[in-house]
Protein backbone atom coordinates (compact mmCIF):
# COMPACT_ATOMS: atom_id res chain seq x y z
CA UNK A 1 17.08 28.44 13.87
CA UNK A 2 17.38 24.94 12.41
CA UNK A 3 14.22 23.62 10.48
CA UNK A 4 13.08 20.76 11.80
CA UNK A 5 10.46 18.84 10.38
CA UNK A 6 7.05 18.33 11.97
CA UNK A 7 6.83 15.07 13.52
CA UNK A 8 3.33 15.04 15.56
CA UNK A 9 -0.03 16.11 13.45
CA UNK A 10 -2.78 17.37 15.60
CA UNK A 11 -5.84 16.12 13.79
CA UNK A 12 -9.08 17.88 14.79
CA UNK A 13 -11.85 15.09 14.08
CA UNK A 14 -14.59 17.13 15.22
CA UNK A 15 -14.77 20.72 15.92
CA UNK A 16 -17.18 20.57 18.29
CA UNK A 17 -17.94 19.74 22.24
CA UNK A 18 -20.18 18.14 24.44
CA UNK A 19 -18.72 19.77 27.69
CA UNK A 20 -19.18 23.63 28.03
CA UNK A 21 -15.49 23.79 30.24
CA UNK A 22 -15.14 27.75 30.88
CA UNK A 23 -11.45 28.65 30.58
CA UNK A 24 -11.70 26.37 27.21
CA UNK A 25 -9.18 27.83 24.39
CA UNK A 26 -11.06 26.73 21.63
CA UNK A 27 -14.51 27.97 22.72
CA UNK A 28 -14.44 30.89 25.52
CA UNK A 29 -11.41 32.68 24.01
CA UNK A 30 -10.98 35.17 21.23
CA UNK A 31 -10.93 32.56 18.43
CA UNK A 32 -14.06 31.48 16.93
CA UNK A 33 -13.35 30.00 14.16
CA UNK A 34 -14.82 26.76 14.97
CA UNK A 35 -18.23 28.29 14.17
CA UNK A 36 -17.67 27.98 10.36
CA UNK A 37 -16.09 24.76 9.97
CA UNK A 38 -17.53 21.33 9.46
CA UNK A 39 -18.34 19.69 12.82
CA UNK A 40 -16.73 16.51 11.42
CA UNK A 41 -13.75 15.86 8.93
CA UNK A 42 -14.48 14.00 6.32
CA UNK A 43 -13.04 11.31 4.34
CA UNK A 44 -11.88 13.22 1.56
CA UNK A 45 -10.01 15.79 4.12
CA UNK A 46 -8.66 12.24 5.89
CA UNK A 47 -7.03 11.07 2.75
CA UNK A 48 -5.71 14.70 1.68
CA UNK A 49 -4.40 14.85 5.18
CA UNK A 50 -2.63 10.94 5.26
CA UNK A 51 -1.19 11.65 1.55
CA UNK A 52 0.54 14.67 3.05
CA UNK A 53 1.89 13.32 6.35
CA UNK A 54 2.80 10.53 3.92
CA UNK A 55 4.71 13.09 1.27
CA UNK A 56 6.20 14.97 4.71
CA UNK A 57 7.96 11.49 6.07
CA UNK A 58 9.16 10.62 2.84
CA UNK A 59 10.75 14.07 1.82
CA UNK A 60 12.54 14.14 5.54
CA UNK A 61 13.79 10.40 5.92
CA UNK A 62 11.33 10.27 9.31
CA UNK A 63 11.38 6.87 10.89
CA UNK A 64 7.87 7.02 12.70
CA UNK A 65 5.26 9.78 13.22
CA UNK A 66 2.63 10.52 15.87
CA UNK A 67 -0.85 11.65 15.11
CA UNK A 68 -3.26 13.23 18.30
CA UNK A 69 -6.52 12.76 17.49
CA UNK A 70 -8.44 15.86 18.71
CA UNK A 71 -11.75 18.65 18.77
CA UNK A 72 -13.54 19.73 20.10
CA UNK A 73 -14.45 16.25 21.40
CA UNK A 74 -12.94 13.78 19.01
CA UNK A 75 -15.12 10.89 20.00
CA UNK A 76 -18.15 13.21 19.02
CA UNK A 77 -16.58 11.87 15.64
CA UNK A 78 -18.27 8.43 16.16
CA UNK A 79 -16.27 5.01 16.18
CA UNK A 80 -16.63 4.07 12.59
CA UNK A 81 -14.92 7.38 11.83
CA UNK A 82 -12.22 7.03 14.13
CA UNK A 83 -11.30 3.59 13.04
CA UNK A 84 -11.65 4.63 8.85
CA UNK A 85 -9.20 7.26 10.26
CA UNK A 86 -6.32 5.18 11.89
CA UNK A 87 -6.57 2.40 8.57
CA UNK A 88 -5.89 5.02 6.57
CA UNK A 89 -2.96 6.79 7.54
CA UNK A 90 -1.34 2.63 8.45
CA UNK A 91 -2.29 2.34 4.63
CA UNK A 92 -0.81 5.83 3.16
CA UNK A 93 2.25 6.40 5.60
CA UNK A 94 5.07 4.86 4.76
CA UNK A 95 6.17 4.59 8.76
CA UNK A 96 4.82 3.71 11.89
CA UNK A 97 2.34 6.09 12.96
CA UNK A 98 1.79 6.07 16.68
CA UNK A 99 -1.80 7.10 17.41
CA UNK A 100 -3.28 9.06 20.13
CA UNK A 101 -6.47 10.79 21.45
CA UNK A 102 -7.17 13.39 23.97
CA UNK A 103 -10.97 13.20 25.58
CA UNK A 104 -12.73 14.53 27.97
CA UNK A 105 -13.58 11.18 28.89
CA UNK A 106 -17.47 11.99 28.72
CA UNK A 107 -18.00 9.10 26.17
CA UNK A 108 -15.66 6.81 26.70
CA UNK A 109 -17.07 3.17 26.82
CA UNK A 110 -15.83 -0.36 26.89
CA UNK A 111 -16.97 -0.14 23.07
CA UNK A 112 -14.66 2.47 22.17
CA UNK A 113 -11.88 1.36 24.35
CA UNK A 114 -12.11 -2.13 22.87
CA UNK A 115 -11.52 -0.36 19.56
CA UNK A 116 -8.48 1.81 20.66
CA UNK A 117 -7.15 -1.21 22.25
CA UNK A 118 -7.18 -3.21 18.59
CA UNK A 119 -5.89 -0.20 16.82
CA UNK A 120 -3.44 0.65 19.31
CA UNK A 121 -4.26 4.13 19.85
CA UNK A 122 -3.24 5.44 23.18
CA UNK A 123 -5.78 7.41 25.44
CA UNK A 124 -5.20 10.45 27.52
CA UNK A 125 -8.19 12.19 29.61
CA UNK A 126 -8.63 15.50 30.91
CA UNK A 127 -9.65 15.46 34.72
CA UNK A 128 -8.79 18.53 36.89
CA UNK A 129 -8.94 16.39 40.57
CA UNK A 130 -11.60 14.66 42.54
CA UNK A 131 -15.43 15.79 41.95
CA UNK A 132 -15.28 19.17 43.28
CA UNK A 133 -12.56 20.51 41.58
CA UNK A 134 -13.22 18.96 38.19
CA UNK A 135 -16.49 20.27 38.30
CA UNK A 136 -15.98 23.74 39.33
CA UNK A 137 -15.00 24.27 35.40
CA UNK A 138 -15.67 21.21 33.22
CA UNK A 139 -19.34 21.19 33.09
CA UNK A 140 -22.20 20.16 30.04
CA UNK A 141 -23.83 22.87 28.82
CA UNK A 142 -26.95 22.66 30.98
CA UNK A 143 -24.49 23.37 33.92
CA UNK A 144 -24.04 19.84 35.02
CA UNK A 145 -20.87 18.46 36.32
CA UNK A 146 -18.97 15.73 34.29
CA UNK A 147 -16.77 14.20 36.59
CA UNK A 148 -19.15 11.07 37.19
CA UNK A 149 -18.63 10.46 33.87
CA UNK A 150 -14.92 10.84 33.81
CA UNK A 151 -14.30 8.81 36.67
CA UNK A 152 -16.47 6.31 35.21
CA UNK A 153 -14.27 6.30 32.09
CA UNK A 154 -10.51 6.75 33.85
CA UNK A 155 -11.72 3.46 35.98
CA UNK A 156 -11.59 1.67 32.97
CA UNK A 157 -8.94 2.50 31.63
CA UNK A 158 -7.09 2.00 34.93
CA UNK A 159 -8.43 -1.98 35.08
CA UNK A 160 -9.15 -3.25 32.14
CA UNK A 161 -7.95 -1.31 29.47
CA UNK A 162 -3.95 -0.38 30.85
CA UNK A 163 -2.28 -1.08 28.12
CA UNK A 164 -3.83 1.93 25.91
CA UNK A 165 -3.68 4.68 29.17
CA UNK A 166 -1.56 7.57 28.47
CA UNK A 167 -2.22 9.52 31.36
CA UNK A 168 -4.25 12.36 32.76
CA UNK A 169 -4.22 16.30 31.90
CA UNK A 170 -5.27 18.66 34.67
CA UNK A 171 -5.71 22.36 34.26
CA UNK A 172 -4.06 24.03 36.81
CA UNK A 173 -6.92 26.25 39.20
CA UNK A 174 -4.68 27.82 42.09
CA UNK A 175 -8.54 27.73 44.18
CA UNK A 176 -7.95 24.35 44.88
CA UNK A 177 -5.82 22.52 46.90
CA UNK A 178 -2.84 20.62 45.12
CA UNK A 179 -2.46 18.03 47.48
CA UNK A 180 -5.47 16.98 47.43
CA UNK A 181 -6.04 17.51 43.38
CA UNK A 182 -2.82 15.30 43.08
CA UNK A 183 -4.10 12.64 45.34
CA UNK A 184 -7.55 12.38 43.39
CA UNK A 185 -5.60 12.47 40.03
CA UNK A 186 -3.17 9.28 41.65
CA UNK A 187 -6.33 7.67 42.41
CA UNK A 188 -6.35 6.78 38.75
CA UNK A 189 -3.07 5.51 38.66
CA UNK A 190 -1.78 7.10 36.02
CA UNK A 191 1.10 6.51 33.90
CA UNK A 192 1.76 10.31 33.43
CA UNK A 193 0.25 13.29 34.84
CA UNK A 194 0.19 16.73 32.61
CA UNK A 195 -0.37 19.36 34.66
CA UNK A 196 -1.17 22.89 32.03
CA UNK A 197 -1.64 26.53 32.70
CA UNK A 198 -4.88 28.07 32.13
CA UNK A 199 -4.62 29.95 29.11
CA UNK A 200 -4.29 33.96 28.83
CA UNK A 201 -2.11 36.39 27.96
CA UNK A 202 -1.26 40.50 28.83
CA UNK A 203 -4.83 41.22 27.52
CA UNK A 204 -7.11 38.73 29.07
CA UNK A 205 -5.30 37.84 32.50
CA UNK A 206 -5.66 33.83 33.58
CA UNK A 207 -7.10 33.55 37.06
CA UNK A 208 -4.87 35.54 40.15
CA UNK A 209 -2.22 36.93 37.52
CA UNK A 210 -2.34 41.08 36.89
CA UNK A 211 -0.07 42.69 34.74
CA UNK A 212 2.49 44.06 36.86
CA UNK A 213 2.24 42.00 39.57
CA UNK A 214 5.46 40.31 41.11
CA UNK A 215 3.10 37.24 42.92
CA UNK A 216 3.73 33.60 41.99
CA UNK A 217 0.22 31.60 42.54
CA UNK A 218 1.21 29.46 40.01
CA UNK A 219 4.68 28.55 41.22
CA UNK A 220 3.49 28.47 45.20
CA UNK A 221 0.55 25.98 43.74
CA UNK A 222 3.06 23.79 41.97
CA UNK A 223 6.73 24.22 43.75
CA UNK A 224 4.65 21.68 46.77
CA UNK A 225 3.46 19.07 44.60
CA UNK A 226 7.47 18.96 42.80
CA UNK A 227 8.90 18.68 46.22
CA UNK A 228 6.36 15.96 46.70
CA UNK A 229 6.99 13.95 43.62
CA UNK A 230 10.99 14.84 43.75
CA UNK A 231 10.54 12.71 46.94
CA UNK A 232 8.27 9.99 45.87
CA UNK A 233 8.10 9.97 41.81
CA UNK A 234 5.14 7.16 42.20
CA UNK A 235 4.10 8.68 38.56
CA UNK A 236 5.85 10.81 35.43
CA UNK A 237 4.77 14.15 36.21
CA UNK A 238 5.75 15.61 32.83
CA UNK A 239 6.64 19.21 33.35
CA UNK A 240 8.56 18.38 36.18
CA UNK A 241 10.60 15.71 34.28
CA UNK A 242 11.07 18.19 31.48
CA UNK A 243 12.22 20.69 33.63
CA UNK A 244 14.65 18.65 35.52
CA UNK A 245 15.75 17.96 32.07
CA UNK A 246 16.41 21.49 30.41
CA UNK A 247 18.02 22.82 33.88
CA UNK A 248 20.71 19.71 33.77
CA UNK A 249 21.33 20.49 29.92
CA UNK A 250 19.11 18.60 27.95
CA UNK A 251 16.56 19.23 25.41
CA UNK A 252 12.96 19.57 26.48
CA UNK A 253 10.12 17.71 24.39
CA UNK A 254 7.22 19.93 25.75
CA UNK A 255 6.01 23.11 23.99
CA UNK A 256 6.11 26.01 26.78
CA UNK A 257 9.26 24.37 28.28
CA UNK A 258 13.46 25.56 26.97
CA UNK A 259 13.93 26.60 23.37
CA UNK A 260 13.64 23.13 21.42
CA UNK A 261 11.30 24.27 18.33
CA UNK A 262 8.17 22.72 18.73
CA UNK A 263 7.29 20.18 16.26
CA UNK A 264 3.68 19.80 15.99
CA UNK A 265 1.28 21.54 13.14
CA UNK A 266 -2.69 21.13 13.04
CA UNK A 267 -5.18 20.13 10.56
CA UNK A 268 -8.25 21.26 11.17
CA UNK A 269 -11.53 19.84 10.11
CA UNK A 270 -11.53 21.55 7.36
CA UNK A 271 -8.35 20.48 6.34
CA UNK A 272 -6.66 24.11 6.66
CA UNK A 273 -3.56 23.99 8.40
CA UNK A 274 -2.30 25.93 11.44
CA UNK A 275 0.56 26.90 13.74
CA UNK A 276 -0.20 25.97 17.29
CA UNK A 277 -3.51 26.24 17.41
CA UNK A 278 -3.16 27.45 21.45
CA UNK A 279 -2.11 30.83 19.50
CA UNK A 280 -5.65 31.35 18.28
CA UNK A 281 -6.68 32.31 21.98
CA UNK A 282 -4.68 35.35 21.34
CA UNK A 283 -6.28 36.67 18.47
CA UNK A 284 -8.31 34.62 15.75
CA UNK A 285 -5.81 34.94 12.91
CA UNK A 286 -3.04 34.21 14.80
CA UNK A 287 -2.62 30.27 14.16
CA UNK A 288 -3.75 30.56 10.86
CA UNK A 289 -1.48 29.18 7.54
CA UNK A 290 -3.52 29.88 4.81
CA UNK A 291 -2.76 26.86 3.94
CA UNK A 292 -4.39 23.29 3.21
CA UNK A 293 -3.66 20.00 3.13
CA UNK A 294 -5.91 19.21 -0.42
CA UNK A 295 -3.35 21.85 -2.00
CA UNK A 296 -0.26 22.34 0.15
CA UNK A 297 2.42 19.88 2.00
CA UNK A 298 3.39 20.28 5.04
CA UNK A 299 6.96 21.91 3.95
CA UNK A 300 5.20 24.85 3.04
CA UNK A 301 4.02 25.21 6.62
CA UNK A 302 7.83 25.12 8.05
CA UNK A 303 8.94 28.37 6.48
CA UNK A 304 5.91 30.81 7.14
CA UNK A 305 7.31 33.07 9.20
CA UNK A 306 3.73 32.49 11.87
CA UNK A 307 4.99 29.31 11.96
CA UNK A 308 8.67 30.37 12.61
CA UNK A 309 7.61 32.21 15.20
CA UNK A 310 5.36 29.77 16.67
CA UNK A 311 8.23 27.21 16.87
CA UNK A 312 9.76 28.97 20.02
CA UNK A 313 11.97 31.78 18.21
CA UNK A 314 11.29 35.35 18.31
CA UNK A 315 11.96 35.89 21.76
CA UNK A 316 11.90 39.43 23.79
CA UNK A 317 14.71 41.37 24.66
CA UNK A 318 13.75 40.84 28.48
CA UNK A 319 13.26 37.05 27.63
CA UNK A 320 16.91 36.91 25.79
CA UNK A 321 18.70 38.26 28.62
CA UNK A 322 16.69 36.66 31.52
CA UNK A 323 18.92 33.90 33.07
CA UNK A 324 16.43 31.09 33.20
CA UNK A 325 16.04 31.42 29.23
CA UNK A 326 17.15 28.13 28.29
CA UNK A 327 14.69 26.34 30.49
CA UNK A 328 12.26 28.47 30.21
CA UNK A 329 12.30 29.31 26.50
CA UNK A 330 9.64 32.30 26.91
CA UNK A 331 6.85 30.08 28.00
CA UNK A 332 4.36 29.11 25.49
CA UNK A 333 3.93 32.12 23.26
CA UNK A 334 0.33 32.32 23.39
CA UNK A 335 1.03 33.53 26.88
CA UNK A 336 3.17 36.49 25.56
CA UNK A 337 0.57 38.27 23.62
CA UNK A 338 -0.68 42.08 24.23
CA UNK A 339 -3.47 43.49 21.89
CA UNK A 340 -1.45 46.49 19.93
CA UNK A 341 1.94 44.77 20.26
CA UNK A 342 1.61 41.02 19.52
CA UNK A 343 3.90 38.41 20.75
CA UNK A 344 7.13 40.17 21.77
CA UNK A 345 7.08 40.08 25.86
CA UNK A 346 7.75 37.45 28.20
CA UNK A 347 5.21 35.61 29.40
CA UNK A 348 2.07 36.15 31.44
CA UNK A 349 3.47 33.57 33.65
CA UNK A 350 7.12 34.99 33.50
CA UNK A 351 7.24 35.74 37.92
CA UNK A 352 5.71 31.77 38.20
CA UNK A 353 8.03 30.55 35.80
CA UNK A 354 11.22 31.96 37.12
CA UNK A 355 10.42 31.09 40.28
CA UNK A 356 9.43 27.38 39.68
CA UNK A 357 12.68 27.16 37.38
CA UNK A 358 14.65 28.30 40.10
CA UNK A 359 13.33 26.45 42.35
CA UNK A 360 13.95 23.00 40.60
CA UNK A 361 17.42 23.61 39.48
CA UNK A 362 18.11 24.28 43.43
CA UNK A 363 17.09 21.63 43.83
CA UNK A 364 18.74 19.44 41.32
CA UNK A 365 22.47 21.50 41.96
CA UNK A 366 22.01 21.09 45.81
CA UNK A 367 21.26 16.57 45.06
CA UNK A 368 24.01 17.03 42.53
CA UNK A 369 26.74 19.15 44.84
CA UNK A 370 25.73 16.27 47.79
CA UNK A 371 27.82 14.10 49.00
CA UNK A 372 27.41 10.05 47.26
């Protein structure tokens, strides 16, 4: 497989969370980790961590990198912080760095949107559909819901502050309706909508998936809402664009979709480095380098063979001879795990998948095979 430098750095600004969401990779899952590090990264780890993004363009001839400011709850990281972070890296890198930051929405203000807005750092929000829905999972750690909040925050951002909006992640919950969790998450008018699988693997089952089973939840929750939007794109939905993309030919940019090596690392606040950090859900050790960023660049990180692996190779036998392989890629590989065997099955999801990947490339062949 090619090595291909990173080109998006995950940057966890603060390791911890003010929401208590239950199917939550970071906290609920088998990894915690997060218990021994610093709840926020400090300066020193910020400039260790700019140098080396810095030492990573120059040694690859990049033209522009992207860093995702994340947690935990990376606004939990306080404004000063965030803005100390985003001056240095525009002082250190050599290259435009395109900024982002994934909340939960909880504390977003005019305060800190007026400060993403003069840095330029984009703003996506995680929102699982209208009030019900959303709060059936993401609640604070009393037990209270958060959606006011989040709709509070996602009504900014859809009047006043458009021009830093990413879009909207929803966790997929195959209890709700997707009609109507699509409809409440158009209510926001979003430029893109990510819709994700709950995380789980052969060992810990997501929600309505048994090992063994030949059901598709998954697929008969989203195969509706792609009709829908193959009808009526109003918004990017962006694992149905990447599909589309992979089943005509082309090369996907989303991890969990065809065989294009991922090319995202973390930095956690500690400043150790890791694979994928989805992968720690699995098993605690699994995303972890031994590496760190006041010690090690980056290009140490491409040839460890967790990383390797965590960059879409090392698929099954059943995987490599499966027909939807190249759009499918496995599915994210945190999804492949077993305790005893690791990472060498298909995927949890593997009857959804096929069936959704099917599905869309009918879809696209019978449009294409059409009459003009």
């Amino acid at each position: 497989m090619e090595t291909r430098p990173f080109r998006q750095f995950v940057v966890k600004v603060h390791s911890r969370c003010n929401l208590a969401c239950d199917y939550c990779y970071v906290y609920e899952l088998a990894d915690q980790s997060w218990r021994s590090r610093p709840r926020v990264m400090s300066r020193e780890v910020v400039a260790h961590t700019a140098e080396r993004v810095a030492r990573h363009v120059r040694a690859h001839g990049l033209s522009e990198v992207e860093v995702v400011l994340h947690g935990g709850e990376p606004l939990l990281a306080g404004r000063a912080a965030v803005a100390s972070l985003v001056d240095r890296f525009r002082a250190v890198v050599p290259v435009p760095v395109r900024f982002s930051v994934q909340t939960n929405g909880t504390l977003l203000d005019r305060d800190f949107l007026r400060l993403f807005a003069d840095l330029g750092v984009g703003v996506g929000v995680s929102v699982d559909g209208g009030r019900e829905a959303h709060d059936r999972h993401r609640k604070r750690a009393g037990g209270t819901g958060s959606w006011a909040a989040t709709r509070d925050a996602l009504r900014l951002l859809a009047d006043e502050f458009r021009a830093v909006y990413r879009g909207v992640l929803c966790v997929v919950d195959v209890n709700n309706d997707p009609h109507d969790v699509y409809g409440s998450l158009l209510d926001f008018s979003p430029p893109v909508v990510d819709f994700l699988l709950p995380h789980g693997n052969w060992t810990v089952p997501p929600p309505g998936r048994t090992s063994g089973s030949t059901a598709t939840p998954y697929a008969d929750w989203l195969i509706p809402l792609f009709d829908r939007w193959y009808g009526d794109p109003v918004t990017r939905v962006r694992l149905f664009e990447e599909l589309l993309t992979v089943v005509l030919g082309g090369q996907s940019r989303l991890e969990g979709v065809g065989v294009t090596p991922t090319a995202q690392v973390v930095v956690e606040t500690d400043g150790s480095v890791s694979a994928s950090d989805i992968l720690a859900s699995s098993e605690p050790s699994a995303a972890s380098t031994g590496l760190h960023v006041s010690r090690d660049d980056f290009d140490r990180a491409l040839a460890l063979p967790e990383v390797v692996a965590a960059r879409s190779g090392r698929l099954s036998a059943t995987c490599r001879a499966c027909p939807v392989v190249a759009a499918c890629g496995g599915g994210l590989r945190a999804h492949r795990y077993r305790a005893g065997s690791g990472f060498d099955h298909p995927s949890v999801y593997c009857p959804d998948l096929f069936r959704l990947i099917t599905h869309v490339r009918d879809r696209a062949a019978a449009d294409l095979a059409a009459p003009a």
